[in-house]
N, C-alpha and C. Protein backbone atom coordinates (compact mmCIF):
# COMPACT_ATOMS: atom_id res chain seq x y z
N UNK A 1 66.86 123.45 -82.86
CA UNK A 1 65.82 122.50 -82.49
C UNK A 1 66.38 121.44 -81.54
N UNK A 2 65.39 121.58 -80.18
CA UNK A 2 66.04 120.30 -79.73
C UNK A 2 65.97 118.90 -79.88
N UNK A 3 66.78 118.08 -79.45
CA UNK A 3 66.47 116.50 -80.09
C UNK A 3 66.68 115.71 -78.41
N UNK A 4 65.57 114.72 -78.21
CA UNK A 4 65.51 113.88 -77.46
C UNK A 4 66.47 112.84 -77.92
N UNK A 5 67.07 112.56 -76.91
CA UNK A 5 67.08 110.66 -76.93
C UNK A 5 66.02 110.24 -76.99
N UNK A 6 65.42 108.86 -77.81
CA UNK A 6 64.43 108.38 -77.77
C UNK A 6 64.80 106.94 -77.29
N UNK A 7 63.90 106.27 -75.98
CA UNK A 7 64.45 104.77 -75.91
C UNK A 7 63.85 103.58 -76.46
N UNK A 8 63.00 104.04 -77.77
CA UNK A 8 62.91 103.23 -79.10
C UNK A 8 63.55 103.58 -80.44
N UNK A 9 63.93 102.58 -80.55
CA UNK A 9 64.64 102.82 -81.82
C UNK A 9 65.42 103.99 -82.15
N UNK A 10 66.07 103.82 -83.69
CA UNK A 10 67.07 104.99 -83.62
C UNK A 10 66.81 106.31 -84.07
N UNK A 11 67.27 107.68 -83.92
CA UNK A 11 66.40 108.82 -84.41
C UNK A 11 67.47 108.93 -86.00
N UNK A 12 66.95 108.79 -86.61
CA UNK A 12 67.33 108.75 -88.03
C UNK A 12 66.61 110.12 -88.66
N UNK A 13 66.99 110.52 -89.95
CA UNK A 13 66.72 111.60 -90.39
C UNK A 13 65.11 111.65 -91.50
N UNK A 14 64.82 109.45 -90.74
CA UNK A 14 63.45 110.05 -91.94
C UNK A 14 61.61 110.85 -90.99
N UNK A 15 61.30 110.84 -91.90
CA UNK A 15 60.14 111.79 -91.29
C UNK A 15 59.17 110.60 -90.13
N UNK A 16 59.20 109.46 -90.08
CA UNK A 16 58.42 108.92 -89.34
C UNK A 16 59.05 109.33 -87.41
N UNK A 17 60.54 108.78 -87.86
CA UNK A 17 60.97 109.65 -86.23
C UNK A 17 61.04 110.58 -85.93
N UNK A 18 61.12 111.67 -86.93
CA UNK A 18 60.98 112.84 -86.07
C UNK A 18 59.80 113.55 -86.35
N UNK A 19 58.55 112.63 -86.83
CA UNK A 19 57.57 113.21 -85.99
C UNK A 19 57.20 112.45 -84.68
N UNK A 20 57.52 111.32 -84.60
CA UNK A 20 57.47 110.54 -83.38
C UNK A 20 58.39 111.58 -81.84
N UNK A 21 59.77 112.17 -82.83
CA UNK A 21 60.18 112.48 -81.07
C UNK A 21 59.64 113.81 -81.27
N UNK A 22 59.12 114.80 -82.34
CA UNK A 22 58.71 115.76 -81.95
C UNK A 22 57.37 115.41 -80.81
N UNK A 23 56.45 114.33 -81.23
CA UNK A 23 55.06 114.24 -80.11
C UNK A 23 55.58 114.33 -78.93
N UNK A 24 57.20 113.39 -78.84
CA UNK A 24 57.73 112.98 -77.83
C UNK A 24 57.71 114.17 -77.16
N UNK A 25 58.73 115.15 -77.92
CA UNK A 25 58.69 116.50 -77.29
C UNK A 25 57.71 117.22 -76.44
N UNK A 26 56.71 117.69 -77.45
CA UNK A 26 55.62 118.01 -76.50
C UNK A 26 55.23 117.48 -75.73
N UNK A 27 54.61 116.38 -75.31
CA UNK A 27 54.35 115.38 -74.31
C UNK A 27 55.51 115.41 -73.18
N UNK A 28 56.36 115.48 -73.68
CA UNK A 28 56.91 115.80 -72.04
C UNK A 28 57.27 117.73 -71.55
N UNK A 29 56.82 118.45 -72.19
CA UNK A 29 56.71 119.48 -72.44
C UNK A 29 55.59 119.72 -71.45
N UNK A 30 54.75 119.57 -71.72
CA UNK A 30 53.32 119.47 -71.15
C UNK A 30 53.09 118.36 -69.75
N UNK A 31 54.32 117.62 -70.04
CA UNK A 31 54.12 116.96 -68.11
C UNK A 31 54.98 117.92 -67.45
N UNK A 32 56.21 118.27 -67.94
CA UNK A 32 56.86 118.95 -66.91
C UNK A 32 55.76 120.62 -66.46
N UNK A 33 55.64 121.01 -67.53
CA UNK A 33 54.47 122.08 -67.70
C UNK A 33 53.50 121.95 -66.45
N UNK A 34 52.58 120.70 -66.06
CA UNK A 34 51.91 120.43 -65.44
C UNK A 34 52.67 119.86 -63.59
N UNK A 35 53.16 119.81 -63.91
CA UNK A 35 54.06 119.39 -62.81
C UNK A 35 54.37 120.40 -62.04
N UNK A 36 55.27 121.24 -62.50
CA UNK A 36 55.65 122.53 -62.37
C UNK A 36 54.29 123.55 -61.48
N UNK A 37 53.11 123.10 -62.26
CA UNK A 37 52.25 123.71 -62.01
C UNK A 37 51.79 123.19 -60.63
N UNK A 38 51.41 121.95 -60.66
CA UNK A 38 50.96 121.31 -59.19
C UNK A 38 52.17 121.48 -57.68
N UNK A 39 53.62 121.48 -58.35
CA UNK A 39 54.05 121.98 -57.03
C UNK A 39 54.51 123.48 -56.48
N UNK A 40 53.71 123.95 -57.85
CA UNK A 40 53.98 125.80 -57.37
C UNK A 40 52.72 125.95 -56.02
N UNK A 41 51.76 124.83 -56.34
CA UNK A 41 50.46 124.98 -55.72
C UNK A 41 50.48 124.66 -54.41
N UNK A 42 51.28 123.22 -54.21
CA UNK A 42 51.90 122.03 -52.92
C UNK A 42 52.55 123.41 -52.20
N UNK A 43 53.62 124.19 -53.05
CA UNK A 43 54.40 124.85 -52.14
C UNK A 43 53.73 126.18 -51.37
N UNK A 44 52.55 126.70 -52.17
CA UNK A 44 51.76 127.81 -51.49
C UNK A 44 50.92 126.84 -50.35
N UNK A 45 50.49 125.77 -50.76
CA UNK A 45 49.50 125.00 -49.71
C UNK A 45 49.88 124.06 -49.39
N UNK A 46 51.07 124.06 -48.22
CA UNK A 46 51.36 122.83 -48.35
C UNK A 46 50.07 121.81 -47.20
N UNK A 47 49.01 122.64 -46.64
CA UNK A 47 48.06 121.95 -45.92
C UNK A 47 47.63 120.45 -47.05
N UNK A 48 47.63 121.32 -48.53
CA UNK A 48 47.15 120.05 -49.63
C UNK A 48 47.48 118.42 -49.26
N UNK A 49 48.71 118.54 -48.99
CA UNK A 49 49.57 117.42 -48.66
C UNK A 49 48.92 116.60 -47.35
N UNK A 50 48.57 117.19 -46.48
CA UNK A 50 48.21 116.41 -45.14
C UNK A 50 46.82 116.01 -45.18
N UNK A 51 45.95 116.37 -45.92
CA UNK A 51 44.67 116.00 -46.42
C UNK A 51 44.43 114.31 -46.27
């Protein structure tokens, strides 16, 4: 399992932080996810850009 750094507070072993950095997890899971996605798109079109 992976573990974030979190830049609140410390990741300790009780259940409130690590459901906090698991959200963390996903949430950046799902930006890079989306990201990924918008410049697969930029790079087929890059006309998008000059719009």
């Amino acid at each position: 399992m992976r573990t974030w750094r979190i830049p609140w507070g410390h990741t300790k072993d009780c259940l409130f932080s690590r459901e906090r950095s698991l959200l963390f997890d996903q949430t950046l899971h799902r930006l890079s996810a989306s990201h990924i996605f918008l410049i697969s798109i930029l790079v087929r079109n890059p006309d998008m850009l000059i719009e």
